[in-house]
N, C-alpha and C. Protein backbone atom coordinates (compact mmCIF):
# COMPACT_ATOMS: atom_id res chain seq x y z
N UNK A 1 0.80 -1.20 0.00
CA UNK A 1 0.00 0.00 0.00
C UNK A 1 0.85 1.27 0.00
N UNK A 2 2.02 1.06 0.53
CA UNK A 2 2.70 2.30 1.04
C UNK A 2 3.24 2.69 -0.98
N UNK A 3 3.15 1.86 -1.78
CA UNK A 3 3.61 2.76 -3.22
C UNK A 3 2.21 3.12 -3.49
N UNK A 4 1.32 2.10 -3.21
CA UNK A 4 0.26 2.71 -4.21
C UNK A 4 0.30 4.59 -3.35
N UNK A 5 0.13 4.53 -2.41
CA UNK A 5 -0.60 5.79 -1.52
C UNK A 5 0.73 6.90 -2.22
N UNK A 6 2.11 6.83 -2.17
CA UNK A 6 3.06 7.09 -2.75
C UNK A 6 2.90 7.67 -4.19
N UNK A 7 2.45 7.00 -5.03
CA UNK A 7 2.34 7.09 -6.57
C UNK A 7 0.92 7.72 -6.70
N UNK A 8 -0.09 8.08 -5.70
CA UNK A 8 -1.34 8.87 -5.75
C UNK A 8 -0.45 9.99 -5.20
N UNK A 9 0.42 10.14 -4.35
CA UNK A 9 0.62 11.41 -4.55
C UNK A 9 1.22 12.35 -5.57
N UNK A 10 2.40 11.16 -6.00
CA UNK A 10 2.53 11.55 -7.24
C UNK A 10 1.68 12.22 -8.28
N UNK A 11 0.71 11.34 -8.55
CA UNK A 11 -0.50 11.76 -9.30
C UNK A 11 -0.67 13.14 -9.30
N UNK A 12 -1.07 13.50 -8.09
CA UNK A 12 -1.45 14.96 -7.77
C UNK A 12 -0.71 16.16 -8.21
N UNK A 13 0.09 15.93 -8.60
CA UNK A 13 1.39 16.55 -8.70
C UNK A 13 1.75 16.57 -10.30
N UNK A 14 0.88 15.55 -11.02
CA UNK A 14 0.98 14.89 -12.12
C UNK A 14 2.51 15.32 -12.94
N UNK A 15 3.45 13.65 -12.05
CA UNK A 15 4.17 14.29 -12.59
C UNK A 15 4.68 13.03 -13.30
N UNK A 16 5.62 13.08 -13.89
CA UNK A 16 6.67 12.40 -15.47
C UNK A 16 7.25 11.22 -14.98
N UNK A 17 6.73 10.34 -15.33
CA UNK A 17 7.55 8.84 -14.82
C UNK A 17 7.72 7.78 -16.55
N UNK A 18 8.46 7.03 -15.89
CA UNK A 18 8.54 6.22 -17.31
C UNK A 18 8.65 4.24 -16.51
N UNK A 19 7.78 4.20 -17.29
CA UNK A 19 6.82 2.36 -16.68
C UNK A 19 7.57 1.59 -17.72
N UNK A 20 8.92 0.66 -16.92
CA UNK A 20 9.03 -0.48 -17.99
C UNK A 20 8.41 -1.55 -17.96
N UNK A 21 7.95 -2.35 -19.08
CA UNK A 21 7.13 -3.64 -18.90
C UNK A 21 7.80 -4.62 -18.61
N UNK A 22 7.23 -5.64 -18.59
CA UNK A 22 7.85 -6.80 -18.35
C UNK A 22 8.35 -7.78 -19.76
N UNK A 23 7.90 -7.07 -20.77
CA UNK A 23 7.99 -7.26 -22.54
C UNK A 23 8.77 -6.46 -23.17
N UNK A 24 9.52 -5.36 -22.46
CA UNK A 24 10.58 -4.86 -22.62
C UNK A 24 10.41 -3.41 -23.29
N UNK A 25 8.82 -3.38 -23.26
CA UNK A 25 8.49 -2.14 -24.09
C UNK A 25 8.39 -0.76 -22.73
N UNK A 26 8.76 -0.06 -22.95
CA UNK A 26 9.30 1.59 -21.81
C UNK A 26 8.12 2.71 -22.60
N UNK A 27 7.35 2.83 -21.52
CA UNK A 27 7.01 4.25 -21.57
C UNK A 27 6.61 5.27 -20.99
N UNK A 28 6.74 6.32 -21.36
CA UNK A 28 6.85 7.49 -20.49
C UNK A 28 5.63 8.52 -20.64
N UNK A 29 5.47 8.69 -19.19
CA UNK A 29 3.38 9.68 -19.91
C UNK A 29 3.71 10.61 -17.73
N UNK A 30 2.83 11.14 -17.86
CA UNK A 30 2.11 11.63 -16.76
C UNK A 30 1.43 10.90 -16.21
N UNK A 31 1.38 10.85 -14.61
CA UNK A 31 0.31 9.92 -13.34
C UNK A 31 -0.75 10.75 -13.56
N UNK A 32 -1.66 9.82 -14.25
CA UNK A 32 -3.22 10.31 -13.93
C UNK A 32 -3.86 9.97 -12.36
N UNK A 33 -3.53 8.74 -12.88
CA UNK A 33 -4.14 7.76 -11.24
C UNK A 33 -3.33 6.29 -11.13
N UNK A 34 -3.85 5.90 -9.94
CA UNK A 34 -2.87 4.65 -9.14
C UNK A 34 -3.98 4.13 -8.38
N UNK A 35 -4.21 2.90 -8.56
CA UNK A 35 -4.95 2.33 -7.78
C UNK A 35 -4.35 1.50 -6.65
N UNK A 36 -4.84 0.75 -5.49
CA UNK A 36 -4.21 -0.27 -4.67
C UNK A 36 -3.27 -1.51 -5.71
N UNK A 37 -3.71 -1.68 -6.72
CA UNK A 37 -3.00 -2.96 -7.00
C UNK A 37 -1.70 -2.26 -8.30
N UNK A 38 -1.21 -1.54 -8.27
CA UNK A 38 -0.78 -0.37 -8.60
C UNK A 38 -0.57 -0.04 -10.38
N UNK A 39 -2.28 -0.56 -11.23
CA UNK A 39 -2.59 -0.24 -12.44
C UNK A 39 -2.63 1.44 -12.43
N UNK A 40 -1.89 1.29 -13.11
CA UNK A 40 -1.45 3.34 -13.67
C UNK A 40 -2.19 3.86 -14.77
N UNK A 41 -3.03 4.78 -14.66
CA UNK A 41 -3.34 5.59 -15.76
C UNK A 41 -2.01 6.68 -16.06
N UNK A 42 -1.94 6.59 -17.29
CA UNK A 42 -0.54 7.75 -18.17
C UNK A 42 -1.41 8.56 -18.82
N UNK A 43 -1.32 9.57 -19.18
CA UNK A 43 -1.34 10.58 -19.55
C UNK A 43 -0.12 11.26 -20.35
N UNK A 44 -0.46 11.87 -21.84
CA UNK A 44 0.95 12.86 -22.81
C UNK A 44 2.03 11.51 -22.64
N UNK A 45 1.41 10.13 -23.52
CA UNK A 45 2.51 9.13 -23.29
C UNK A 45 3.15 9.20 -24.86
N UNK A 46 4.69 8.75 -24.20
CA UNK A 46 5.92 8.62 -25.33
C UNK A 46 6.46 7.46 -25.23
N UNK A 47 6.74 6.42 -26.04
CA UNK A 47 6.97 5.27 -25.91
C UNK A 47 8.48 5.72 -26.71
N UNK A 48 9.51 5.09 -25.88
CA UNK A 48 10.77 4.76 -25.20
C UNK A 48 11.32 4.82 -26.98
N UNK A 49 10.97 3.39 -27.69
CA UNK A 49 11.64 2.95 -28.48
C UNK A 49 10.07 3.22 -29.54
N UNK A 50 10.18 3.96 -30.32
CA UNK A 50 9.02 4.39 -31.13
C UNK A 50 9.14 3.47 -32.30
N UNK A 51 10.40 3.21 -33.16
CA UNK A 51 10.88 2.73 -34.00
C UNK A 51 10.00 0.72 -33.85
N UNK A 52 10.17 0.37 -32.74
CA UNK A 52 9.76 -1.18 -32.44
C UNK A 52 8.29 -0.80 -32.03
N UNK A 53 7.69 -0.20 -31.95
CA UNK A 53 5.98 -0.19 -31.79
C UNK A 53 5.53 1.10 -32.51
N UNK A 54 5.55 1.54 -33.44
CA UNK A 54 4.58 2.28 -33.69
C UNK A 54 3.11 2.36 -34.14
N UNK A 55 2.72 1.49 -33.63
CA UNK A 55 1.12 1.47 -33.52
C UNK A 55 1.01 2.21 -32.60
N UNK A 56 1.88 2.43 -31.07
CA UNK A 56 1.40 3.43 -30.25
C UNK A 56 1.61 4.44 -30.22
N UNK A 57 2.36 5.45 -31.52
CA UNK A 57 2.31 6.45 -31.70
C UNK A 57 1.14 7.59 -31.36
N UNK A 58 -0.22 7.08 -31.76
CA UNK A 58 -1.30 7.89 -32.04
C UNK A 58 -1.88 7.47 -30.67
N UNK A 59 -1.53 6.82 -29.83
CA UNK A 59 -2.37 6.60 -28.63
C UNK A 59 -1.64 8.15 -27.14
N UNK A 60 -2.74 8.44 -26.52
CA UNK A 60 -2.09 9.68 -25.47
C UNK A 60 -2.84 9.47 -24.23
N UNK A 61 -3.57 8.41 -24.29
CA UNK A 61 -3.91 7.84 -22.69
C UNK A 61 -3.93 6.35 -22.82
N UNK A 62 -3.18 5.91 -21.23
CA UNK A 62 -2.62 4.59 -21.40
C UNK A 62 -3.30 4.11 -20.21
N UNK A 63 -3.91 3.08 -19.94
CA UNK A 63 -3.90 2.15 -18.31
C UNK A 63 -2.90 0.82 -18.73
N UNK A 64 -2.60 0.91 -17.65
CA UNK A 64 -1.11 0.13 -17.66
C UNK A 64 -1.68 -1.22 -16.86
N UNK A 65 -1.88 -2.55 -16.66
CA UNK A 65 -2.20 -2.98 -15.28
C UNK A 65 -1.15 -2.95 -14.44
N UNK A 66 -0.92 -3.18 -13.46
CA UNK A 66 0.14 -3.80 -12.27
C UNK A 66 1.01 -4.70 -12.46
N UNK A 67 0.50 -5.93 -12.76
CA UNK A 67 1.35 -6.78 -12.53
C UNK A 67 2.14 -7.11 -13.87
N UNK A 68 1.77 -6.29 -15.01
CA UNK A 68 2.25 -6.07 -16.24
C UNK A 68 3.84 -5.29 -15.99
N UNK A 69 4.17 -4.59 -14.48
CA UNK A 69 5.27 -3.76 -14.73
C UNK A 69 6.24 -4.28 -14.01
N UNK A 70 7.28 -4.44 -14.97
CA UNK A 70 8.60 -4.49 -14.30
C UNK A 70 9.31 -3.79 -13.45
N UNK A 71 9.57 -2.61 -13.62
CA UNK A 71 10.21 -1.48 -12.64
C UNK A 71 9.22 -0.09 -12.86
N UNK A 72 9.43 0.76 -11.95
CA UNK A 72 8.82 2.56 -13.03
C UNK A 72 10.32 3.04 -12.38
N UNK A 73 10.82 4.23 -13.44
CA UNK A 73 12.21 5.01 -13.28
C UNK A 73 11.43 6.54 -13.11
N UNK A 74 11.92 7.16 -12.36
CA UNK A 74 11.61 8.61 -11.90
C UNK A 74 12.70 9.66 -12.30
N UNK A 75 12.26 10.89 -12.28
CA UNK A 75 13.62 11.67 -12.28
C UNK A 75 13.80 11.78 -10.63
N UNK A 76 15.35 11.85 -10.35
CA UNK A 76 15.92 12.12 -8.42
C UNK A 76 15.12 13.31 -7.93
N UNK A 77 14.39 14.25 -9.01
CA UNK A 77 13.79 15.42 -8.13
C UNK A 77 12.44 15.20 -7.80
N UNK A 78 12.12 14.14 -8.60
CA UNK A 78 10.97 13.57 -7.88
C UNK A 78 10.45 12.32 -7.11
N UNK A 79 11.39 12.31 -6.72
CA UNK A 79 11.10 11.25 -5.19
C UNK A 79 11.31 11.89 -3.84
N UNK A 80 10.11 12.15 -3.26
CA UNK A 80 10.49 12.83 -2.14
C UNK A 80 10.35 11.23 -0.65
N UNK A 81 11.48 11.44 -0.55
CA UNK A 81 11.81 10.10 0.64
C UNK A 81 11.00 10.36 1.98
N UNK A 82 10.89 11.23 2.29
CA UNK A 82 10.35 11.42 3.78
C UNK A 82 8.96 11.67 3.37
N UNK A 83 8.16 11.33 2.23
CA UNK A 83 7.13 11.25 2.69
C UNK A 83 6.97 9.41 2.82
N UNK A 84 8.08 8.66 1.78
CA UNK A 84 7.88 7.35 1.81
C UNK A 84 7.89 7.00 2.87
N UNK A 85 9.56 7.16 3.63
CA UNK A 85 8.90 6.85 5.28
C UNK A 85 8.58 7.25 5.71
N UNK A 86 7.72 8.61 5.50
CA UNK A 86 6.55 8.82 6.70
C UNK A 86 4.95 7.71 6.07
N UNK A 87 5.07 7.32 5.22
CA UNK A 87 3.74 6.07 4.65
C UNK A 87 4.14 4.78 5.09
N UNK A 88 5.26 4.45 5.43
CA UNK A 88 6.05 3.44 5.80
C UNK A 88 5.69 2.91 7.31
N UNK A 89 5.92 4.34 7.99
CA UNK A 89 5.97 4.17 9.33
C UNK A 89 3.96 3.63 9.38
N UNK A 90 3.33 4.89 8.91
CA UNK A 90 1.75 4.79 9.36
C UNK A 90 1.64 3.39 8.85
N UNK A 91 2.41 2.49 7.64
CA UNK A 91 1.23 1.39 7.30
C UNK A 91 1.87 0.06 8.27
N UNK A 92 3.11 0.24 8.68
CA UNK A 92 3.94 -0.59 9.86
C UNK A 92 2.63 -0.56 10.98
N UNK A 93 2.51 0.94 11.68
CA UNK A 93 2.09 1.00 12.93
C UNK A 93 -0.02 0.25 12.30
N UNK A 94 -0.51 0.17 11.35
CA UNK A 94 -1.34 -0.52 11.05
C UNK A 94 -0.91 -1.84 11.75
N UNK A 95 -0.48 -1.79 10.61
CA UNK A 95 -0.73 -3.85 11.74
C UNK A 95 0.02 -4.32 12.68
């Protein structure tokens, strides 16, 4: 819970991440939304390697599912750490 709640804040903020798959295809859009199981809506998406998919050229809103993603890469100015462990600590002191 502590990314999903993490990556909604992101959202808010709507800011620039890039979702690699697990099929090797990378792309990069804006956090619309994040649900608990952490399926991403993108938003203004750019796919990584345009040249190997361009069918998704013409597409500019994406839902991604969850368990479809391999890693997401951020820029360093947008990870703010102390709010992670401050979501860390509240979802610890949960259970």
């Amino acid at each position: 819970m502590v990314f999903a709640t993490f990556f909604q804040v992101l959202s808010e903020n709507n800011a620039r991440i890039t979702i690699h798959l697990k099929n090797d295809l990378a792309i990069e859009g804006n956090i619309q939304s994040v649900d608990e199981y952490l399926n991403i809506v993108l938003s203004e998406i750019d796919v990584v390697n345009n040249e190997e998919n361009p069918y998704l050229l013409s597409v500019k809103k994406l839902l991604i599912r969850g368990n479809t993603i391999s890693h997401i890469s951020m820029p360093d100015h947008g990870i703010d750490t102390d709010t992670i462990q401050e979501l860390a600590m509240k979802d610890m002191e949960r259970k």
